[in-house]
N, C-alpha and C. Protein backbone atom coordinates (compact mmCIF):
# COMPACT_ATOMS: atom_id res chain seq x y z
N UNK A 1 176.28 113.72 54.63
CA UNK A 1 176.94 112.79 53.72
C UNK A 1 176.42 112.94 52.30
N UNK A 2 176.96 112.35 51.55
CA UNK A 2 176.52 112.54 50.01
C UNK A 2 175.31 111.46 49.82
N UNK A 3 174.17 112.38 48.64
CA UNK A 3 173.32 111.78 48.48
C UNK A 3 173.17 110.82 47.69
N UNK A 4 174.33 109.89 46.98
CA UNK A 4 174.39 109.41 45.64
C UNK A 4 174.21 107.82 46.50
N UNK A 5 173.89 106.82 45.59
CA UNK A 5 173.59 105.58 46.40
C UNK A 5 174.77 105.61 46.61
N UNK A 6 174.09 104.47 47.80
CA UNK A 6 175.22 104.34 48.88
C UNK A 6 175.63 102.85 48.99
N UNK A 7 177.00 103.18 48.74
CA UNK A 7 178.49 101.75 48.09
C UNK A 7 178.57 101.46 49.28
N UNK A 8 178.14 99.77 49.51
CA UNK A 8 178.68 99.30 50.92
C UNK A 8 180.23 98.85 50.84
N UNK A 9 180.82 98.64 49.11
CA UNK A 9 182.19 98.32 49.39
C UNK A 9 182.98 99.23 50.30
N UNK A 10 184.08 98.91 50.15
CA UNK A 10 184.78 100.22 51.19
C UNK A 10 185.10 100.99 50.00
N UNK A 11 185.37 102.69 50.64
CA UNK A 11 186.28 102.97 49.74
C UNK A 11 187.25 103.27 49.13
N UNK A 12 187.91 103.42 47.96
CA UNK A 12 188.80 103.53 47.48
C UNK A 12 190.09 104.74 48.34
N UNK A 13 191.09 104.39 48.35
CA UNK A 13 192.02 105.50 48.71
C UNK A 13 191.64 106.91 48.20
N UNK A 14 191.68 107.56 49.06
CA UNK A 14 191.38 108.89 49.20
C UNK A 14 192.43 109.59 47.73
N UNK A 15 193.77 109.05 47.45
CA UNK A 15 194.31 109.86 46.76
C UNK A 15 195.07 108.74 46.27
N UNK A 16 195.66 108.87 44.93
CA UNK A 16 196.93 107.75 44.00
C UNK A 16 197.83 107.76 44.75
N UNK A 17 198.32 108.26 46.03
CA UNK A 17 199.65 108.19 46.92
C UNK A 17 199.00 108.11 48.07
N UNK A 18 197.75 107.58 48.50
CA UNK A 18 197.67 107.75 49.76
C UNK A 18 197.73 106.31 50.15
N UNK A 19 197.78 105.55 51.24
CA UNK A 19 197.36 104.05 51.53
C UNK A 19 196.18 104.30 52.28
N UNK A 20 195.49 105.61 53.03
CA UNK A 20 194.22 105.55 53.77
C UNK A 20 192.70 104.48 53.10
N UNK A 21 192.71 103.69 53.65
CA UNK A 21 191.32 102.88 53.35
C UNK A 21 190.82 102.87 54.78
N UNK A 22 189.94 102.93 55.16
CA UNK A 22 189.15 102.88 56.20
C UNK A 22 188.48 101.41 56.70
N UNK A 23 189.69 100.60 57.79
CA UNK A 23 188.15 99.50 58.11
C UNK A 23 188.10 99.06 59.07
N UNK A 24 187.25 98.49 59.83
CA UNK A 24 186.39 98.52 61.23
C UNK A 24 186.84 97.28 61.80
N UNK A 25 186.90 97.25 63.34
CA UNK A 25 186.80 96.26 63.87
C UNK A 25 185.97 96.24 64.64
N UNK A 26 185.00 95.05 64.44
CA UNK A 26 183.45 95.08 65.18
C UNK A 26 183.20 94.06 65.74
N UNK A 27 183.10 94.54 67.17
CA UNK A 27 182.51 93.48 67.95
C UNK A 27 180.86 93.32 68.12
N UNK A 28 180.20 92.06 67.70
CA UNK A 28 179.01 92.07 67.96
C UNK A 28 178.71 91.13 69.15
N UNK A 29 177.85 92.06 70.22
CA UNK A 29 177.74 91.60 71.71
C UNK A 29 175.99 91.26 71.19
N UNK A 30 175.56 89.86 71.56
CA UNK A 30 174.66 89.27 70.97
C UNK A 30 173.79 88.43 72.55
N UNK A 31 172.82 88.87 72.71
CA UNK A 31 171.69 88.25 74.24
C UNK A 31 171.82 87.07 73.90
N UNK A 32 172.78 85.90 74.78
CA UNK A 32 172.32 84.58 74.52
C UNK A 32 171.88 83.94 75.40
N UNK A 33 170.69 84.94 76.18
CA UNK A 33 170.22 84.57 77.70
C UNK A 33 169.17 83.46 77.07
N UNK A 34 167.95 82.90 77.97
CA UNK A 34 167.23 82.75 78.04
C UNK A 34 165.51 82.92 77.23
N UNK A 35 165.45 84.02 76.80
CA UNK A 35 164.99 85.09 76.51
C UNK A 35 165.18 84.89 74.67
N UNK A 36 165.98 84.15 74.35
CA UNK A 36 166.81 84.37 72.84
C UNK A 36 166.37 83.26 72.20
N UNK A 37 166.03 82.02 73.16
CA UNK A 37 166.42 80.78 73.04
C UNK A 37 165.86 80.06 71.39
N UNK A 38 164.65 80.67 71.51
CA UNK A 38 164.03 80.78 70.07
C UNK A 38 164.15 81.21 68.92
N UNK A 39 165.07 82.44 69.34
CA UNK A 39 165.15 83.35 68.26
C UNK A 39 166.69 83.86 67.49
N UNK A 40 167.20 82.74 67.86
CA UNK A 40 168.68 82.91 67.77
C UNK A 40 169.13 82.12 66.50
N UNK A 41 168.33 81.42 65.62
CA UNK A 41 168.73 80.95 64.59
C UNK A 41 168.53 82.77 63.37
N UNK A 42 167.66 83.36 64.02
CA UNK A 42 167.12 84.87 63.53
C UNK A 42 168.50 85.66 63.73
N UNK A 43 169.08 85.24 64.79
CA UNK A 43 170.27 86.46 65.18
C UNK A 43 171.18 86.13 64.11
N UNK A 44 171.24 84.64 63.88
CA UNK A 44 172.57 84.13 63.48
C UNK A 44 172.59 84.57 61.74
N UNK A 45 171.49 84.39 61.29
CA UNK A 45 170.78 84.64 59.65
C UNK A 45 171.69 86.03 59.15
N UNK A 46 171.04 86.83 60.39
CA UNK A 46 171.31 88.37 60.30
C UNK A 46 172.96 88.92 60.31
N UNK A 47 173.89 88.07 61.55
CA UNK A 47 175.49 88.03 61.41
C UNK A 47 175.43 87.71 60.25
N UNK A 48 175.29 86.68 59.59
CA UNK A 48 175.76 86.29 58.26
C UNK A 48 175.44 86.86 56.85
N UNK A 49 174.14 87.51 57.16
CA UNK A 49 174.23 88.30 55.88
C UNK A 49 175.11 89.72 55.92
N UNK A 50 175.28 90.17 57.22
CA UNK A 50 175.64 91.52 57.22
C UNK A 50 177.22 91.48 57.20
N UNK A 51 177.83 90.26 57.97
CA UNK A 51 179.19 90.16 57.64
C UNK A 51 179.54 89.37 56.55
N UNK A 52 178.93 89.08 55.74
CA UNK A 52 179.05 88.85 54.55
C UNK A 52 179.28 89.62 53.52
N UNK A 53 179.11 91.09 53.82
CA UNK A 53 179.30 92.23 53.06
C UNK A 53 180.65 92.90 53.57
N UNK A 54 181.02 92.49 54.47
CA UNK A 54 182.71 93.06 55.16
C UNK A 54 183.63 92.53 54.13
N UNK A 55 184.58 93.40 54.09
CA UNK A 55 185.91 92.44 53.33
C UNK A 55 186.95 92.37 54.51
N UNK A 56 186.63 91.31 54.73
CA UNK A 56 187.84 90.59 56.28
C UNK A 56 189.04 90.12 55.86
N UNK A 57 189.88 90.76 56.83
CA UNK A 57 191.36 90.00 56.43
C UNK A 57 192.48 90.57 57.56
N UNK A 58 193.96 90.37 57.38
CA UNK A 58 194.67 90.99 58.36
C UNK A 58 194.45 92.74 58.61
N UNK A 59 194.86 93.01 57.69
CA UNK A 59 194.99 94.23 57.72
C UNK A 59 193.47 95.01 57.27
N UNK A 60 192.47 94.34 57.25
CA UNK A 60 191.16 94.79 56.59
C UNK A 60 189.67 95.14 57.83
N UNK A 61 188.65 94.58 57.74
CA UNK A 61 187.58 94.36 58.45
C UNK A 61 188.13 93.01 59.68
N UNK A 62 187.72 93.34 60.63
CA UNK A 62 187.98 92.07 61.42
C UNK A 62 186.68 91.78 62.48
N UNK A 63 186.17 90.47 62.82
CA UNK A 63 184.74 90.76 63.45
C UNK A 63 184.97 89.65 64.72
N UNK A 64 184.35 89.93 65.93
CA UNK A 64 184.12 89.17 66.79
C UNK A 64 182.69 89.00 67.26
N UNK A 65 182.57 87.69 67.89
CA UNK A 65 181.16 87.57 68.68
C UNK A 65 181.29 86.97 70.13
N UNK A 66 180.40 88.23 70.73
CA UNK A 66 180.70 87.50 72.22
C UNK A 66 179.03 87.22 72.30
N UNK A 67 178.58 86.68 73.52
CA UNK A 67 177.23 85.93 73.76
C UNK A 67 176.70 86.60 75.76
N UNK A 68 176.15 87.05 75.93
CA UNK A 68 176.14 87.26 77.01
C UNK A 68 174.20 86.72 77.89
N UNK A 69 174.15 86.39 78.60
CA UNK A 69 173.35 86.56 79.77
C UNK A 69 173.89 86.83 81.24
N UNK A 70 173.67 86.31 81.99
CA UNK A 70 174.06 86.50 83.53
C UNK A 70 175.56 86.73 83.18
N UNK A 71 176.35 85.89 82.66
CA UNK A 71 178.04 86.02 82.10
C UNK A 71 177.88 86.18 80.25
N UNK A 72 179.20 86.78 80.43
CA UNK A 72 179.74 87.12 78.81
C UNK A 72 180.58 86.04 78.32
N UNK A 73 180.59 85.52 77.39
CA UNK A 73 181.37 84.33 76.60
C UNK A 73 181.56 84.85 75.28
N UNK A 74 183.02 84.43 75.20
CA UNK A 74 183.39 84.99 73.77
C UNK A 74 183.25 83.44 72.67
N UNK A 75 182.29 83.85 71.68
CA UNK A 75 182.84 82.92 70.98
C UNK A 75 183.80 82.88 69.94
N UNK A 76 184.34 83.99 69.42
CA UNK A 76 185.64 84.38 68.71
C UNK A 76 186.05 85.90 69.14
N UNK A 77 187.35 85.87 69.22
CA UNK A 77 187.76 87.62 69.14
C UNK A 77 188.43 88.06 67.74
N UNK A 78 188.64 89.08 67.74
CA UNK A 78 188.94 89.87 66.58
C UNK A 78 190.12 89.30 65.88
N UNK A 79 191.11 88.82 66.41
CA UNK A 79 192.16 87.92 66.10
C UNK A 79 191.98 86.53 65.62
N UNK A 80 190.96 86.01 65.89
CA UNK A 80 190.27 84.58 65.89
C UNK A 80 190.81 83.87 64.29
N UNK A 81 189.61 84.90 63.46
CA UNK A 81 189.87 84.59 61.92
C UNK A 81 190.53 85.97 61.12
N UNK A 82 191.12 85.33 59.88
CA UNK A 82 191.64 86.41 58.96
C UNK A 82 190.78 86.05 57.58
N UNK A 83 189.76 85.26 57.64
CA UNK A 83 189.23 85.10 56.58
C UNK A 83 187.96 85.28 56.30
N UNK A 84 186.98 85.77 55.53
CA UNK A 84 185.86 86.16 55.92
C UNK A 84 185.25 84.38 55.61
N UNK A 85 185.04 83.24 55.23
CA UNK A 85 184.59 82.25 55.13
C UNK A 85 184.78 81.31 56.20
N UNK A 86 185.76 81.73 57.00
CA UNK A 86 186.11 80.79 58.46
C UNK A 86 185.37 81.35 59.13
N UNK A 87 184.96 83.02 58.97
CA UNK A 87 184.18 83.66 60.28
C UNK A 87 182.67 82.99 59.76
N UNK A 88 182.20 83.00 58.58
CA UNK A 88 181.11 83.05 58.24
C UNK A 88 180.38 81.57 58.94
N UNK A 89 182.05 80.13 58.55
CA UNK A 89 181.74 79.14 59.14
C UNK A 89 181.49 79.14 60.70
N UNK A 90 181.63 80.00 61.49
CA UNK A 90 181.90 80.42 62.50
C UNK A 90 180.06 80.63 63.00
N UNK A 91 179.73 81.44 62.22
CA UNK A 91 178.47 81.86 62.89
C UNK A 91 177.59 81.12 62.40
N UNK A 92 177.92 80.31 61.74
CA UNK A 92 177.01 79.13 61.40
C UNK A 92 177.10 77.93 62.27
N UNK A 93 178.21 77.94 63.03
CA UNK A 93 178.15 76.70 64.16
C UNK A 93 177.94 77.46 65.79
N UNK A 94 177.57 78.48 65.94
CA UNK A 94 177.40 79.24 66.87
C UNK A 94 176.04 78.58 67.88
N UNK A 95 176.81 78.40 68.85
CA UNK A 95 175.25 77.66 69.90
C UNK A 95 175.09 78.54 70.39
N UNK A 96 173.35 78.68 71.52
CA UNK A 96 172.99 79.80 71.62
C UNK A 96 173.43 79.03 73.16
N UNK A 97 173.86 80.11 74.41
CA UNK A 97 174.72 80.38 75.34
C UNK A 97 173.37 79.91 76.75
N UNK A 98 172.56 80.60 76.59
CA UNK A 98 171.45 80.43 77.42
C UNK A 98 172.02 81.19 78.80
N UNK A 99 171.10 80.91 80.22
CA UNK A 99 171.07 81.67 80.94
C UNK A 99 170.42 82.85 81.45
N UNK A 100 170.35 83.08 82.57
CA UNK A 100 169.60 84.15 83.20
C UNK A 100 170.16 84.68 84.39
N UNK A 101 169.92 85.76 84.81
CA UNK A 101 169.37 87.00 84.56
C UNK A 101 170.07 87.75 83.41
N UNK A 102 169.95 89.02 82.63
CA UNK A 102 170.73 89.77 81.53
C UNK A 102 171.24 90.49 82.47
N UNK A 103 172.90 90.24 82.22
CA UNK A 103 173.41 91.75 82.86
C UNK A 103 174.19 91.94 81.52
N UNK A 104 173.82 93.07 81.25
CA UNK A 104 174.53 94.45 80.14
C UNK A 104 175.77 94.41 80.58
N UNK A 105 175.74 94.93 81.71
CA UNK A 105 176.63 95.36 82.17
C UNK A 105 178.00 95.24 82.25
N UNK A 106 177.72 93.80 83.07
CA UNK A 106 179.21 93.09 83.27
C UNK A 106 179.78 92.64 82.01
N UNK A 107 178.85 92.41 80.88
CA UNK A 107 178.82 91.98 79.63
C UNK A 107 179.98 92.87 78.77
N UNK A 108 178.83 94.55 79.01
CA UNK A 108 180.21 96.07 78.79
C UNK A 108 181.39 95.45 79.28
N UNK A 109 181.66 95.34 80.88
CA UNK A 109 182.91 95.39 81.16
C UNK A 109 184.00 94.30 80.53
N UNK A 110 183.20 93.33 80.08
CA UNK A 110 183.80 91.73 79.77
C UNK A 110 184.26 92.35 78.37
N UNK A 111 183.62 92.75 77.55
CA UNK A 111 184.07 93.28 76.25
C UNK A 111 185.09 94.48 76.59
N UNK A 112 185.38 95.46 77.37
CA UNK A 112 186.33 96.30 77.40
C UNK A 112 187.81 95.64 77.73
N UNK A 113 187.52 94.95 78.77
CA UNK A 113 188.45 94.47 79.46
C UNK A 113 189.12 92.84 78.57
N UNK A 114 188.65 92.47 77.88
CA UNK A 114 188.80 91.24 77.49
C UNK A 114 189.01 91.16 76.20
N UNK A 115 188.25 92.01 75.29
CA UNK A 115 187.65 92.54 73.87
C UNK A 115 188.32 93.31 72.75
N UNK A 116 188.41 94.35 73.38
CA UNK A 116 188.63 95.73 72.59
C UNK A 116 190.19 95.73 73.50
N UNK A 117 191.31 94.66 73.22
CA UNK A 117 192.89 94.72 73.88
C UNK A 117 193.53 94.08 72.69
N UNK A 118 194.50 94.52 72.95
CA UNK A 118 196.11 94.64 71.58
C UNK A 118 195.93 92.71 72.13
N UNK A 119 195.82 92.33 72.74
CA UNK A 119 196.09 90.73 72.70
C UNK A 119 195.03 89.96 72.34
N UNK A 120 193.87 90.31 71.99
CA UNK A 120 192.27 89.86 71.27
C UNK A 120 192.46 90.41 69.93
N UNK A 121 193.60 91.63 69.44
CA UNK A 121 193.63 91.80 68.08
C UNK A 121 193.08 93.07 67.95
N UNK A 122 192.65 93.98 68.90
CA UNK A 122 192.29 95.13 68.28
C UNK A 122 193.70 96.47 68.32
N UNK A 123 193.00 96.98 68.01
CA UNK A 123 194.23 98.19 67.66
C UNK A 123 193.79 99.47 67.23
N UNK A 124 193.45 99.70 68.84
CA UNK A 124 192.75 100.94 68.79
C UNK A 124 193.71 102.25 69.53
N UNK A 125 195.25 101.42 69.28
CA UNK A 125 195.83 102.52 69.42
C UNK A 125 196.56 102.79 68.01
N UNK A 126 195.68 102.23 67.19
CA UNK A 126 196.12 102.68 65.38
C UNK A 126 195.32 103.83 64.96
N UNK A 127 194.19 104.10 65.83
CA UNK A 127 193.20 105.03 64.95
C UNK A 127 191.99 103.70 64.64
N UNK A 128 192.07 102.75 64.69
CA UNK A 128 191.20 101.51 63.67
C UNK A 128 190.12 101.90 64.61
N UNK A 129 188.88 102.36 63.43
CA UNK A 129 187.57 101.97 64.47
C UNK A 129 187.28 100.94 65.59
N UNK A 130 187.00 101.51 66.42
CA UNK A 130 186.48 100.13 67.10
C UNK A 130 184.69 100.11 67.41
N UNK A 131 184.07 99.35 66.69
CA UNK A 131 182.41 99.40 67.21
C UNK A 131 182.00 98.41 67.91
N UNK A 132 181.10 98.52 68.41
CA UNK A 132 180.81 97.53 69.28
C UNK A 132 178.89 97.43 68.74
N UNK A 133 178.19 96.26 68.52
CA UNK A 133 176.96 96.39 68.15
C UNK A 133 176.12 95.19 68.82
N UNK A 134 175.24 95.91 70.04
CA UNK A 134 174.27 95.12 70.70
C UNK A 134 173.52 95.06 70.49
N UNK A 135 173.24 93.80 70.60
CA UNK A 135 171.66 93.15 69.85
C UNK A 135 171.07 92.54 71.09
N UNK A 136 170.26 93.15 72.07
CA UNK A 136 169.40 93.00 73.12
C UNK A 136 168.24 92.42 73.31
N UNK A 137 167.28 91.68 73.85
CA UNK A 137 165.75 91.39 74.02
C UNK A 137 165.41 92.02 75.48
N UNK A 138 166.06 92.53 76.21
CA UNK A 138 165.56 92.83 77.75
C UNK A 138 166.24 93.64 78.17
N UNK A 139 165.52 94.40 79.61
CA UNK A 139 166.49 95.26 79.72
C UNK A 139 167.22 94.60 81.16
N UNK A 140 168.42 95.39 81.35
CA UNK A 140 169.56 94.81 81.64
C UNK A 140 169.10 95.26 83.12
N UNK A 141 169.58 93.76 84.23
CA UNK A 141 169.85 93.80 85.49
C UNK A 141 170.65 93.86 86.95
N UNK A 142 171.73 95.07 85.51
CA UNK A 142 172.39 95.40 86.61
C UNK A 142 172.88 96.88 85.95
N UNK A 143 173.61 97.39 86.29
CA UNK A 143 173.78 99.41 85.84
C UNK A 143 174.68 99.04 84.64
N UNK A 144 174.76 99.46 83.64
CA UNK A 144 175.51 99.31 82.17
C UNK A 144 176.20 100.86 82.81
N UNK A 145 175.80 101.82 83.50
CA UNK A 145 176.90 103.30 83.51
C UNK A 145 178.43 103.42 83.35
N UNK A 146 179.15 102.46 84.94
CA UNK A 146 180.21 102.51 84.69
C UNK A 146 180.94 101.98 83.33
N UNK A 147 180.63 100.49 83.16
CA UNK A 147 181.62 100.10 82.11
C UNK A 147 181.29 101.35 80.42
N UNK A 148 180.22 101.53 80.36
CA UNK A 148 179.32 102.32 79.16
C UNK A 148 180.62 103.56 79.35
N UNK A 149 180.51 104.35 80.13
CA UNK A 149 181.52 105.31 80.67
C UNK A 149 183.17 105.06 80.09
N UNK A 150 183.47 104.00 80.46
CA UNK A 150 184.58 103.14 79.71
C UNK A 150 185.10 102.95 78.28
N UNK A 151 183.83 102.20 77.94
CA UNK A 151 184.08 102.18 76.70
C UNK A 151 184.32 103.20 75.97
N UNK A 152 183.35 104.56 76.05
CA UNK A 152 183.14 105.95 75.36
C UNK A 152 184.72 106.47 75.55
N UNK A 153 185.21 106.45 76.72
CA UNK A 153 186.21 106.72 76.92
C UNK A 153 187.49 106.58 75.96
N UNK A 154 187.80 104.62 75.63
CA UNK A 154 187.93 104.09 74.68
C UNK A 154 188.14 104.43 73.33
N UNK A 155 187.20 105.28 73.02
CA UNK A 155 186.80 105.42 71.21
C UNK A 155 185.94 104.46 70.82
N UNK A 156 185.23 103.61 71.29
CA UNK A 156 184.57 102.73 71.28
C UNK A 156 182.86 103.34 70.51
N UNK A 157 182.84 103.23 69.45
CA UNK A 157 181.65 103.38 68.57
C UNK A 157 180.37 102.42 68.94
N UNK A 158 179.45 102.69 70.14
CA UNK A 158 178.35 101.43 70.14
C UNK A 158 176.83 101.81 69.16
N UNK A 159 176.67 100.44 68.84
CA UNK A 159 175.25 100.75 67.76
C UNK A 159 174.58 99.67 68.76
N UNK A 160 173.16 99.91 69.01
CA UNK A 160 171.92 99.01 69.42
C UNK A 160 171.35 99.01 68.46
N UNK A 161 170.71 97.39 69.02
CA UNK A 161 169.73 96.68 68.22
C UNK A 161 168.78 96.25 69.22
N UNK A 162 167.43 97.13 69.34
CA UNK A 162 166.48 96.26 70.77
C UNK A 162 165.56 95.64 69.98
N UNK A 163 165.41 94.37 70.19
CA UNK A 163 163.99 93.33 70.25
C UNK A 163 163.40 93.72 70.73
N UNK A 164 162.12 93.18 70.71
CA UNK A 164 161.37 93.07 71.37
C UNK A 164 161.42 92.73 72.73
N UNK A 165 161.08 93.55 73.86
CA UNK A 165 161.24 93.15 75.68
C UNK A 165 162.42 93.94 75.93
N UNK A 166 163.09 94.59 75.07
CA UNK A 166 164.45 95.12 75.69
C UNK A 166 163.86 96.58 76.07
N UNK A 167 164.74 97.38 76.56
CA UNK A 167 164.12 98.87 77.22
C UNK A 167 164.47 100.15 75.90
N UNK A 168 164.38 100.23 74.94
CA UNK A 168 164.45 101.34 74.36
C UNK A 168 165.16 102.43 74.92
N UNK A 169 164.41 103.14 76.20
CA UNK A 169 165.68 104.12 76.78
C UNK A 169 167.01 103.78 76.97
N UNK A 170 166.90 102.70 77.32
CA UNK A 170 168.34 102.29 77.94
C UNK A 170 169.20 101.96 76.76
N UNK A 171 168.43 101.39 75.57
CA UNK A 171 169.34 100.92 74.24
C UNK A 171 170.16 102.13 73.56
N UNK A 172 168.69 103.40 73.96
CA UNK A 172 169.29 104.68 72.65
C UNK A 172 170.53 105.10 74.46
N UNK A 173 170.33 104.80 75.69
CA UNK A 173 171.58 105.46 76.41
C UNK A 173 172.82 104.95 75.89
N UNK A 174 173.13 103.60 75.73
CA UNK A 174 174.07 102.97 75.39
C UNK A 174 175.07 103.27 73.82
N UNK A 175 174.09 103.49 72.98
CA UNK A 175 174.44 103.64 71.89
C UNK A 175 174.96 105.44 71.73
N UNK A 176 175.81 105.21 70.69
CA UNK A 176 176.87 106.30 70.57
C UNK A 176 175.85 107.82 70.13
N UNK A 177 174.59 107.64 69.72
CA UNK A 177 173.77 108.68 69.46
C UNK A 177 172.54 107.88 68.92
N UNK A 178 171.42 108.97 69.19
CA UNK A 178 170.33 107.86 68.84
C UNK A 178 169.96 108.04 67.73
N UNK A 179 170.17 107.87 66.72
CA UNK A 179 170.42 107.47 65.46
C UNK A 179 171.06 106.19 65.13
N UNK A 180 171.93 105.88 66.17
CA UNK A 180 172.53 104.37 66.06
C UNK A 180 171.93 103.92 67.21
N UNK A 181 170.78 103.89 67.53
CA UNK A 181 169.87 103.24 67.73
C UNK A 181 168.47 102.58 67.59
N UNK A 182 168.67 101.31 66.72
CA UNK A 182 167.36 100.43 66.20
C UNK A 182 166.75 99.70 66.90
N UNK A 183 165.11 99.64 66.41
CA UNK A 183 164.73 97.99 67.26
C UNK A 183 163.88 97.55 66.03
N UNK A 184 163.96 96.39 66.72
CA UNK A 184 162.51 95.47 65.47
C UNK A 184 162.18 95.24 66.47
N UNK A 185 160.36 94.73 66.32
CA UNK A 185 159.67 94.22 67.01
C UNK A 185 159.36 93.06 66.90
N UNK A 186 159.76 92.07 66.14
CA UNK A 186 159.79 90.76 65.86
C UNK A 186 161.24 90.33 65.24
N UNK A 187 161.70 89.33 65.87
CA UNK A 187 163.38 88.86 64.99
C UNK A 187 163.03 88.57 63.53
N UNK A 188 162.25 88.55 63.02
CA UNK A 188 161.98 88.10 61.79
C UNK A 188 162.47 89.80 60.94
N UNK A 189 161.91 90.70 61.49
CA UNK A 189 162.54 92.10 61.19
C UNK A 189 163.70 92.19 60.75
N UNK A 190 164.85 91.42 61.90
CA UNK A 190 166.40 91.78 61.78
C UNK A 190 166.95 92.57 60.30
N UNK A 191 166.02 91.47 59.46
CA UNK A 191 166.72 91.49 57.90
C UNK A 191 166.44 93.09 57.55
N UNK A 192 165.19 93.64 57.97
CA UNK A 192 165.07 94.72 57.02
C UNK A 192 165.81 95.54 57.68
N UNK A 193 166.52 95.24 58.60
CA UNK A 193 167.87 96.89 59.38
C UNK A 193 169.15 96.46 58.17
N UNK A 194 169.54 95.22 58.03
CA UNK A 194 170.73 95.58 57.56
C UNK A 194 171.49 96.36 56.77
N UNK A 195 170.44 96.82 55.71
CA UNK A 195 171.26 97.92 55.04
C UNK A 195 171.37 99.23 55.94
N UNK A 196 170.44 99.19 56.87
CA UNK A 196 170.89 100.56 58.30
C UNK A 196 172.03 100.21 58.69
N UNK A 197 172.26 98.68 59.12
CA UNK A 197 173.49 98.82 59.97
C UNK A 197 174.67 99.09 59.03
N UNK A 198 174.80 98.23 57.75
CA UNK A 198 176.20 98.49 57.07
C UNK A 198 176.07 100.35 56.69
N UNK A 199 175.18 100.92 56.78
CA UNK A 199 175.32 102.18 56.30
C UNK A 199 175.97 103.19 57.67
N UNK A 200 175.77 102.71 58.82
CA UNK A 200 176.05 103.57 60.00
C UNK A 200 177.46 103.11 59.78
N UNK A 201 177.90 101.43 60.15
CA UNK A 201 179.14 101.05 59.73
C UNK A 201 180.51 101.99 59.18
N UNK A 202 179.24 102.72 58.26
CA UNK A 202 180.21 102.91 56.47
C UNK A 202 180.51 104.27 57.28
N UNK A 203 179.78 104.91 57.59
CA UNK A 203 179.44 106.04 58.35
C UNK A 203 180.42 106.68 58.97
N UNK A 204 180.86 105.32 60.35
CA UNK A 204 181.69 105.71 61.24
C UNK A 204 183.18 105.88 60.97
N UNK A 205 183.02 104.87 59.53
CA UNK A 205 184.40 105.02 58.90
C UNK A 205 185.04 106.11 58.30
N UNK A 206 184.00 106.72 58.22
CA UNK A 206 184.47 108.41 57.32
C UNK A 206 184.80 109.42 58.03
């Protein structure tokens, strides 16, 4: 990629006749087991500064959050909001889900099957990115293979994020290459990835 700083706006049309702009629809799959219970005002800080830099709208950036432990719960899908200040209000009233054991897994399948569909708002039979970005503390107790298998299948772009207690191997398996795979070792960290994440973001868009 080019070495010149790096513009988190989007960018500009490729050409004076072209309409190509590039923008993402991202689902962020977020641990709201047990395990989080503390540290989830940290998760929520981190959604909000980083989608705060999206330009959301119909035809633009669009973001969802699902919550998973033992089960997956959506708390908005990609269709939800068209505005980036309703989403923002959004993750600011976000309760943390709780629960135990972590399954990844079923979590994958709950987001393929439920998530990433023309009736939740995505449209990934447009070409529109679709990413998916897990933010983990543990590792998962049940096989993430099949649905993981799925998604890739998909076009489905995944980025990890492991905390602390989550399994590292298993985060960089999940994720689309390990390069789009981070951890902090304390949630207080989160903040210093974000310019990683909007830059992989920007990344996948090109």
């Amino acid at each position: 990629g080019p070495q010149e700083p790096f513009n988190y706006l989007k960018k500009s049309p490729l050409a004076a006749d072209s309409e190509y702009i590039c923008y993402d629809y991202i689902v962020f799959l977020l641990d709201g087991s047990d395990n989080t219970r503390n540290a989830f005002s940290a998760f929520q800080d981190f959604l909000y500064k980083v989608i705060e830099r999206f330009d959301i709208g119909s035809k633009k950036d669009r973001v969802a959050v699902i919550q998973f432990s033992n089960l997956a719960q959506a708390n908005f899908f990609l269709n939800s909001f068209m505005r980036k200040e309703d989403v923002l209000t959004a993750i600011r009233r976000l309760s943390h889900k709780g629960g135990r054991p972590l399954k990844m897994g079923a979590a994958l399948q709950y987001v393929k099957d439920n998530v990433f569909t023309a009736a939740s708002g995505s449209r990934y039979t447009e070409n529109v990115p679709q990413i998916l970005v897990v933010l983990s503390s543990g590792p998962s107790s049940d096989s993430v293979d099949l649905p993981l298998a799925s998604l890739k299948e998909s076009n489905v772009t995944i980025l990890t994020i492991a905390t602390k207690g989550s399994d590292p191997k298993e985060m960089e398996k999940i994720s689309h290459a390990p390069s789009y795979s981070l951890s902090v070792s304390e949630m207080d960290e989160l903040q210093n990835i974000q310019d990683q994440i909007l830059y992989s973001l920007n990344w996948i868009c090109e």
